[in-house]
Structure formats: structure tokens, C-alpha cells
N, C-alpha and C. Protein backbone atom coordinates (compact mmCIF):
# COMPACT_ATOMS: atom_id res chain seq x y z
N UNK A 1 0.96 5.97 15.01
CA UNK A 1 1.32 5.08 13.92
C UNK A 1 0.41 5.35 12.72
N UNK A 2 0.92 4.96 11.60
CA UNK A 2 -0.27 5.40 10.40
C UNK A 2 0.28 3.86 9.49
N UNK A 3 -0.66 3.79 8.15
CA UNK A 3 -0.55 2.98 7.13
C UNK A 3 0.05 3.75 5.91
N UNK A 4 0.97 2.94 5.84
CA UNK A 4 1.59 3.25 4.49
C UNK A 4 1.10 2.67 3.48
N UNK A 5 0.57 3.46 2.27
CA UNK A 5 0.43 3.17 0.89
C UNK A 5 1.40 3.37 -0.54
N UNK A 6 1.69 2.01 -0.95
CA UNK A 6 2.64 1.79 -1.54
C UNK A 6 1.62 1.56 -3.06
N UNK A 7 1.79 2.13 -4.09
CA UNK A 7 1.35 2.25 -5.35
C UNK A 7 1.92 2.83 -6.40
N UNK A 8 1.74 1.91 -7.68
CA UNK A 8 2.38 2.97 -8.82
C UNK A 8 1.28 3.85 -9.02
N UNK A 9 1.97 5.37 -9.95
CA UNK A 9 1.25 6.57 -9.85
C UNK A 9 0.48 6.14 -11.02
N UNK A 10 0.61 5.43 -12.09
CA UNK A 10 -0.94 4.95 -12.47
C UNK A 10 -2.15 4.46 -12.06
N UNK A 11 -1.49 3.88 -11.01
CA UNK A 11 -2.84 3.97 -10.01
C UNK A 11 -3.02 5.13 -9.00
N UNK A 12 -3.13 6.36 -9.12
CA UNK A 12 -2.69 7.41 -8.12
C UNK A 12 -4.42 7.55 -7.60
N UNK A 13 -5.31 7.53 -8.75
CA UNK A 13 -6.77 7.88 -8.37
C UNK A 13 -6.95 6.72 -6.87
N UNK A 14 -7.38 5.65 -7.77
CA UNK A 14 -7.27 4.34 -6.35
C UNK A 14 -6.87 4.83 -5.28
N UNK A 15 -5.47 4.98 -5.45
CA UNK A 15 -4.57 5.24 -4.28
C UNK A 15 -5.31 6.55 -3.28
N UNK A 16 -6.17 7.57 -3.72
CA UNK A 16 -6.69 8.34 -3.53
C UNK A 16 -7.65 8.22 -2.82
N UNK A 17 -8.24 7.85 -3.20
CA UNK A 17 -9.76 6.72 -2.69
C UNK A 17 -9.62 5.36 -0.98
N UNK A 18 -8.43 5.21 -1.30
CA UNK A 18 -7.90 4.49 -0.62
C UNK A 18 -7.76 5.13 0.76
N UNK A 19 -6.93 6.33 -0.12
CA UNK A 19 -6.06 6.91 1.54
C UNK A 19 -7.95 7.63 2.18
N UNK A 20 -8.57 8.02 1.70
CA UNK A 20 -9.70 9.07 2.18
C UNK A 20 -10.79 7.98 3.00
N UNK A 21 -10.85 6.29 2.16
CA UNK A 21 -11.84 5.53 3.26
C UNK A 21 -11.34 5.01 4.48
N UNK A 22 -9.01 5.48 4.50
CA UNK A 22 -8.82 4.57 5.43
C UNK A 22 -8.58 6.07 6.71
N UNK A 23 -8.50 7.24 6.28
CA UNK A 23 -9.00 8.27 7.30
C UNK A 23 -10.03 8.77 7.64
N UNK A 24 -11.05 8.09 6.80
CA UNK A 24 -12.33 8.08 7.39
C UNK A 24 -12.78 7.36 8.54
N UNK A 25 -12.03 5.94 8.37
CA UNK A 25 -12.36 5.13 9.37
C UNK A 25 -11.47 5.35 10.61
N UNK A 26 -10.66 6.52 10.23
CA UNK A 26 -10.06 7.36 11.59
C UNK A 26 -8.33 6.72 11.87
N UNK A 27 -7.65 5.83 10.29
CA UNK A 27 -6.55 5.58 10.26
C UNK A 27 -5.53 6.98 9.86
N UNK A 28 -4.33 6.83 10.64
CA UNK A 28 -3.50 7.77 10.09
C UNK A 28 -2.90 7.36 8.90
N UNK A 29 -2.47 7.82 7.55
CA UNK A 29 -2.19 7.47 6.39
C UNK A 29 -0.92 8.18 5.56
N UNK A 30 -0.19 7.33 5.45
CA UNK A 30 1.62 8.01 4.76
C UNK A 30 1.21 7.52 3.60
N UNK A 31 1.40 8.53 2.07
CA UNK A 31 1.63 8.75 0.69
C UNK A 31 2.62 9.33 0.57
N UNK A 32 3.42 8.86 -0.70
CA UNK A 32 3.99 10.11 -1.22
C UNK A 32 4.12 10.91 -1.36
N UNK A 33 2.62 11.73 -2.07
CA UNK A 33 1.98 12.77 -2.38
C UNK A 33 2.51 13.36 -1.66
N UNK A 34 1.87 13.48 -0.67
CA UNK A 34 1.20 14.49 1.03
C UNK A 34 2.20 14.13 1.81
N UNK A 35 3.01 13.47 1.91
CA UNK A 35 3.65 13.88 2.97
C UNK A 35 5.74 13.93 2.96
N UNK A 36 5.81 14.00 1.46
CA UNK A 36 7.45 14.17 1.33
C UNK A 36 7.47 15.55 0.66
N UNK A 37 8.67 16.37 1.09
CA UNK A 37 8.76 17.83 1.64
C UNK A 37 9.89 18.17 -0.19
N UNK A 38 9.93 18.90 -0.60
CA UNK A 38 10.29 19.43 -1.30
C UNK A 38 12.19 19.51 -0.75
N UNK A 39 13.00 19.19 -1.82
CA UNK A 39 14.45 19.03 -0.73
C UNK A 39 14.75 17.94 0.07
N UNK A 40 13.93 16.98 0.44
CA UNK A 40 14.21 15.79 1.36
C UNK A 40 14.58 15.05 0.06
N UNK A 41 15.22 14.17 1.19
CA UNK A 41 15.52 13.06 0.94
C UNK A 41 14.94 12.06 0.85
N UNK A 42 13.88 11.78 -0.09
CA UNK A 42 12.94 10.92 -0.30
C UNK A 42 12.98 9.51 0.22
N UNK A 43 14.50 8.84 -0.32
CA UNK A 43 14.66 7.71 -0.05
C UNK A 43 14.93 7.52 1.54
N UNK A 44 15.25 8.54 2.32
CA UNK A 44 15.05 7.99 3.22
C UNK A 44 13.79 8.91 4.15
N UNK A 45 13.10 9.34 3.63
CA UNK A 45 11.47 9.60 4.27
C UNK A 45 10.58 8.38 4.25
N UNK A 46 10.45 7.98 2.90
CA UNK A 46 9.95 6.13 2.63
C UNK A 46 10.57 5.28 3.64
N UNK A 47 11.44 5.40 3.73
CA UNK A 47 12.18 4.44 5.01
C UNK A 47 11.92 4.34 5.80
N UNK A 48 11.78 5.73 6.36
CA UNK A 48 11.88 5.90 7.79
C UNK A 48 10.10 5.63 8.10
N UNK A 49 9.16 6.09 6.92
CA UNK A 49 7.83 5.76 7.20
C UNK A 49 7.41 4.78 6.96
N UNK A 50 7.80 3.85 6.35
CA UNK A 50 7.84 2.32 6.34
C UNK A 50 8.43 1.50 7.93
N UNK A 51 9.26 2.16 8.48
CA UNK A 51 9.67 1.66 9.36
C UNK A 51 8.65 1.73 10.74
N UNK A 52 8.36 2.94 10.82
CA UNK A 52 7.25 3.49 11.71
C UNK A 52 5.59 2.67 11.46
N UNK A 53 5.47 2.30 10.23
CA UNK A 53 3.79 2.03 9.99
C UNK A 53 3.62 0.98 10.94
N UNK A 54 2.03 0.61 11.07
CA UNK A 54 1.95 -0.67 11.46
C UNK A 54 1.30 -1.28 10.72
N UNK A 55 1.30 -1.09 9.24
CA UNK A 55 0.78 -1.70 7.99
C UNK A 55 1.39 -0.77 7.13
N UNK A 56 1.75 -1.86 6.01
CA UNK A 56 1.78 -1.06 4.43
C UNK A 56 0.80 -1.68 3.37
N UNK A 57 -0.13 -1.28 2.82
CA UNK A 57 -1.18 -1.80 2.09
C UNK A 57 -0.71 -1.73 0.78
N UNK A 58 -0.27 -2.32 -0.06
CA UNK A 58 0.33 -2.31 -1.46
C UNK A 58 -0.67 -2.40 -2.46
N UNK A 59 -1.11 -1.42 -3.10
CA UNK A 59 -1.78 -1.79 -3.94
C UNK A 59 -1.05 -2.33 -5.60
N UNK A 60 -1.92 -3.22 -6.24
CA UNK A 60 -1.13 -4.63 -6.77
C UNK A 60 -1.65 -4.53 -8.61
N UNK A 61 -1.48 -3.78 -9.16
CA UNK A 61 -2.02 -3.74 -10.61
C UNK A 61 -0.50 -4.39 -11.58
N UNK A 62 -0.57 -4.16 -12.70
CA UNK A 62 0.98 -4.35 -13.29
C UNK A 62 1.78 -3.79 -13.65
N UNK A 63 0.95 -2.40 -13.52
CA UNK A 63 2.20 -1.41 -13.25
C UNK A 63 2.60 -1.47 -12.22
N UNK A 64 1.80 -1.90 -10.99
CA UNK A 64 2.53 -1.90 -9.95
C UNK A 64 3.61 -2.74 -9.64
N UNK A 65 3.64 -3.94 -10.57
CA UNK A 65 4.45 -4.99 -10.22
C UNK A 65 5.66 -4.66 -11.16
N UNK A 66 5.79 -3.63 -12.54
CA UNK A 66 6.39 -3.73 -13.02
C UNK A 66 7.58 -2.61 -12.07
N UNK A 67 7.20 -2.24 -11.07
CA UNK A 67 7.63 -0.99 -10.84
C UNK A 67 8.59 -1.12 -9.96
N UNK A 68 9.90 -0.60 -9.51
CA UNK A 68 10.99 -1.25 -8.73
C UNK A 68 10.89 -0.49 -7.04
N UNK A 69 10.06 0.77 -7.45
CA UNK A 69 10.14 1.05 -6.31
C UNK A 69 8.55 0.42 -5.48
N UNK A 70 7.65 0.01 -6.09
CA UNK A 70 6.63 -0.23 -5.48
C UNK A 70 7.14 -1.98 -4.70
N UNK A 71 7.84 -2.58 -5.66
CA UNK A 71 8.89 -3.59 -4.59
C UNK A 71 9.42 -3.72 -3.46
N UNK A 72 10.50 -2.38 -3.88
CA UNK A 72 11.25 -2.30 -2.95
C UNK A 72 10.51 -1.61 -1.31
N UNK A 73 9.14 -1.43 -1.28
CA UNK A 73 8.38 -0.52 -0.59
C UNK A 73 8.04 -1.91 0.61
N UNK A 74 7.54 -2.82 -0.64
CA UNK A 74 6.70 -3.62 0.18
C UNK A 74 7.71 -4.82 0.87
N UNK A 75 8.88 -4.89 0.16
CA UNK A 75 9.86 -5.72 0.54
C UNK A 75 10.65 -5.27 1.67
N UNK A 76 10.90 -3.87 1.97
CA UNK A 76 11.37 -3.10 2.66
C UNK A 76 10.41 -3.47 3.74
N UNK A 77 9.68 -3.29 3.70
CA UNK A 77 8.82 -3.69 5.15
C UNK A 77 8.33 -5.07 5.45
N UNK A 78 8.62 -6.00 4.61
CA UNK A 78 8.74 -6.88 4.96
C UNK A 78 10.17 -7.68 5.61
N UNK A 79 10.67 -6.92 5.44
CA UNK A 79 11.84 -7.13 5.64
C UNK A 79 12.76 -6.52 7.31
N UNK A 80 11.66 -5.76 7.80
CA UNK A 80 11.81 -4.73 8.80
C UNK A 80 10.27 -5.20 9.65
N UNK A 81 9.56 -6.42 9.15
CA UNK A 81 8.91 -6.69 10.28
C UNK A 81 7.67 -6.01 10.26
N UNK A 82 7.31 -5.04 8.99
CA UNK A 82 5.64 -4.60 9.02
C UNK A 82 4.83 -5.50 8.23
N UNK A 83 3.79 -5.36 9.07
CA UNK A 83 2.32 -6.43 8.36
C UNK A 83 1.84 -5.32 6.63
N UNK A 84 2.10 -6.65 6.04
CA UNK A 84 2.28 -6.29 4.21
C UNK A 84 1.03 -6.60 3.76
N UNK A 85 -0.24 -5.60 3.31
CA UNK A 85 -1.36 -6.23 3.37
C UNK A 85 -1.45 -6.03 1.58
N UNK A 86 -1.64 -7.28 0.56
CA UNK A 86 -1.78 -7.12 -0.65
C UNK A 86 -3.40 -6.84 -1.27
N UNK A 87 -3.80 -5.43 -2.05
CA UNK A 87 -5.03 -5.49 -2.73
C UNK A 87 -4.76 -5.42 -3.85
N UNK A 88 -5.65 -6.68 -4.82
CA UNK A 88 -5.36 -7.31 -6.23
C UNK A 88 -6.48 -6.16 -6.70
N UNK A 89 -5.99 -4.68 -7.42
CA UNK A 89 -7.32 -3.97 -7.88
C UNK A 89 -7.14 -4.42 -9.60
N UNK A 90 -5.89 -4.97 -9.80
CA UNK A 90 -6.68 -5.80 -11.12
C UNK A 90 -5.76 -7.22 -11.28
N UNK A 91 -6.45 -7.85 -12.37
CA UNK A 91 -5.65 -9.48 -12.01
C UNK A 91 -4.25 -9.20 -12.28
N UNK A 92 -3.13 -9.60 -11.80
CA UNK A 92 -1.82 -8.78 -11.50
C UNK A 92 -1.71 -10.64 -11.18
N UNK A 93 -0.56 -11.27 -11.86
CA UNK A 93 0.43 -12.52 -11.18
C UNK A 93 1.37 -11.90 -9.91
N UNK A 94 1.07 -11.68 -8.89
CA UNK A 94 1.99 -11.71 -7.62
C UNK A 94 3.34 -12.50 -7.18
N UNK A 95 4.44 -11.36 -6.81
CA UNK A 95 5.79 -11.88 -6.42
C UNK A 95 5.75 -12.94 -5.38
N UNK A 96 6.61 -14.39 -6.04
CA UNK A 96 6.24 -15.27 -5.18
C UNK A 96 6.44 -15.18 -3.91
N UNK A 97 7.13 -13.79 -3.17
CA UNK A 97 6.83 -13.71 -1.91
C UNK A 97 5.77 -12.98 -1.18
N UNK A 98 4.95 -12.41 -2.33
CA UNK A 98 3.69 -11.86 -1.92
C UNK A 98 2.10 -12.50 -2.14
N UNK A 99 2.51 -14.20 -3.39
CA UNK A 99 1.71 -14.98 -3.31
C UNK A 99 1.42 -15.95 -2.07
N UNK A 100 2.32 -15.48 -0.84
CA UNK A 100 1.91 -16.14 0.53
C UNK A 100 0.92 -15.81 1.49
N UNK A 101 0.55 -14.38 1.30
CA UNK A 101 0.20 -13.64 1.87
C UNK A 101 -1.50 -13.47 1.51
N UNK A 102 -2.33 -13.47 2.34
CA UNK A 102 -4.05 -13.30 1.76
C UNK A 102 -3.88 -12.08 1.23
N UNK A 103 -4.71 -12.37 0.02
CA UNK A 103 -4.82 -10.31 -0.30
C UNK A 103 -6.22 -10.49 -0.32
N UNK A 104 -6.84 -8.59 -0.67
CA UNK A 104 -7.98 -8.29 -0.74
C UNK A 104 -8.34 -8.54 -2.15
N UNK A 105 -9.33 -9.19 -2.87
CA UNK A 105 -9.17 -8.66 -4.36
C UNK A 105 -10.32 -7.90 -4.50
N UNK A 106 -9.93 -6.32 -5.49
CA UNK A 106 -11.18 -5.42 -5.12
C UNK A 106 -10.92 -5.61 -6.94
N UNK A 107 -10.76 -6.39 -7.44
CA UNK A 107 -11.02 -6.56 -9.15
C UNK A 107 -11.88 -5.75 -9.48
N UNK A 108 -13.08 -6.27 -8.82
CA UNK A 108 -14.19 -5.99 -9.12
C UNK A 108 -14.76 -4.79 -8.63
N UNK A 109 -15.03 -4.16 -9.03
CA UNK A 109 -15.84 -2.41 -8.06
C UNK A 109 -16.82 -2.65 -7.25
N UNK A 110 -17.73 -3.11 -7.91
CA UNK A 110 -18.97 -3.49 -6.98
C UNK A 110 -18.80 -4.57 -5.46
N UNK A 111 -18.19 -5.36 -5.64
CA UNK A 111 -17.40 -6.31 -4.69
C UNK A 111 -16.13 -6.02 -3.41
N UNK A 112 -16.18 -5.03 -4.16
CA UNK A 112 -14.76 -4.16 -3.19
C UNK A 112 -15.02 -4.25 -1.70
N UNK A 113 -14.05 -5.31 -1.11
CA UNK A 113 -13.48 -5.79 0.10
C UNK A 113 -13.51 -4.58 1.14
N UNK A 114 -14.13 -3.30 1.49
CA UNK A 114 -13.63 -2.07 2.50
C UNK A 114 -13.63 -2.94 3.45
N UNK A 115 -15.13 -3.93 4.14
CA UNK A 115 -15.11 -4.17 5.23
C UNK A 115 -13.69 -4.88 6.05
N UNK A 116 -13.45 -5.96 4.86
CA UNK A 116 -12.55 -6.93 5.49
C UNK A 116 -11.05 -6.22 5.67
N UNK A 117 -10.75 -5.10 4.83
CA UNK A 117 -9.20 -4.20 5.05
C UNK A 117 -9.64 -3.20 6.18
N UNK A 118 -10.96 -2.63 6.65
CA UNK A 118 -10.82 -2.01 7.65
C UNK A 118 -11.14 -2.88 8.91
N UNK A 119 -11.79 -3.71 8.96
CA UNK A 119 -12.11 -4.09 10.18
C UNK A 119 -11.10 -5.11 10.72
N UNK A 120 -10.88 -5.97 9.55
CA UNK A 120 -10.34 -7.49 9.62
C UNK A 120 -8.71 -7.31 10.05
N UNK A 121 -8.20 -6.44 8.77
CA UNK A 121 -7.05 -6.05 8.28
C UNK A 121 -6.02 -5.31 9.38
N UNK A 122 -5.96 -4.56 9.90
CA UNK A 122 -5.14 -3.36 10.12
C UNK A 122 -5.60 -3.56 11.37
């Protein structure tokens, strides 16, 4: 099983950072990037790896919220029964179905939550 990371590509650095502390801590990790094949069928590679995760970690800025597919990512798996874990990396108003949910808020750099998304989280 691995974690899916769901992000707009303005946040691609983050997202970067993200995927490298959560295979450090020895998680398997689905991106975009790295792992959809040139010729596939994208929309349903996201699917099918959304379906498989046992987390999707959404990261939550306003591009991310403005974005239809970073929605449809996290809704998709909520919707199919995966644990939807929200990190606020900047103050972002959250979809009222994702204001139910605890998130991490890593706003702040210095403050940044690793312990509680690797240990607590996943």
C-alpha cells in the first residue's frame, strides 16, 4: 500500500519535500510526477491509486482549493473509503467537507507538524 499525494503543481516543491520525509520514514508514496507513464490514461491511474492507498494526504494552499482536480482527488477517496488526511501549508478556508476533518497546519515552517503526520497520522 502507499500514500497518495494530492497537490496543486504550485505547490510541487512542498509536495517534494513531502513525498522524500514520508519515504524516509519508510512510507510507499504515489505522485503524479513519478509514477504516471507517458500514454496512460491518467484519469484512470489516479483512480486506480487512490483506490489502492491507505491514505491520501492533500496538501491545502488556494491554489489548491481553487483547483478541480485536487478536489476531485480528495473527494474521490473519500468517497471510496480512504483516510483523507488535510495539511493547511498556508491559511486556505477549507471545503465544508474537509472542515470536518483534523488537519496538520504546517503554516508555519518552523512549527511543521512531521511528528504528528508520521507517527500519529498514517
Amino acid at each position: 500500500m502507499h500514500v497518495f499525494i494530492s497537490y496543486s503543481h504550485a505547490d510541487g516543491d512542498f509536495a517534494e519535500i513531502l513525498r522524500t520525509r514520508l519515504e524516509g520514514s519508510g512510507f510507499n508514496v504515489w505522485t503524479d510526477e513519478d509514477r504516471l507513464l507517458a500514454g496512460e490514461d491518467w484519469r484512470n491511474g489516479i483512480d486506480k491509486a487512490i483506490r489502492s492507498a491507505c491514505a491520501l494526504i492533500v496538501v491545502m494552499t488556494p491554489s489548491a482549493k481553487a483547483s478541480e482536480y485536487v478536489t476531485y482527488e480528495w473527494a474521490f477517496a473519500w468517497g471510496v473509503g480512504v483516510k483523507v488526511i488535510p495539511i493547511l501549508l498556508e491559511p486556505t478556508p477549507l471545503h465544508p467537507r474537509l472542515e470536518v476533518l483534523q488537519y496538520l497546519d504546517f503554516s508555519i515552517r518552523s512549527a511543521r507538524q512531521w511528528d504528528k503526520l508520521l507517527v500519529d497520522r498514517i
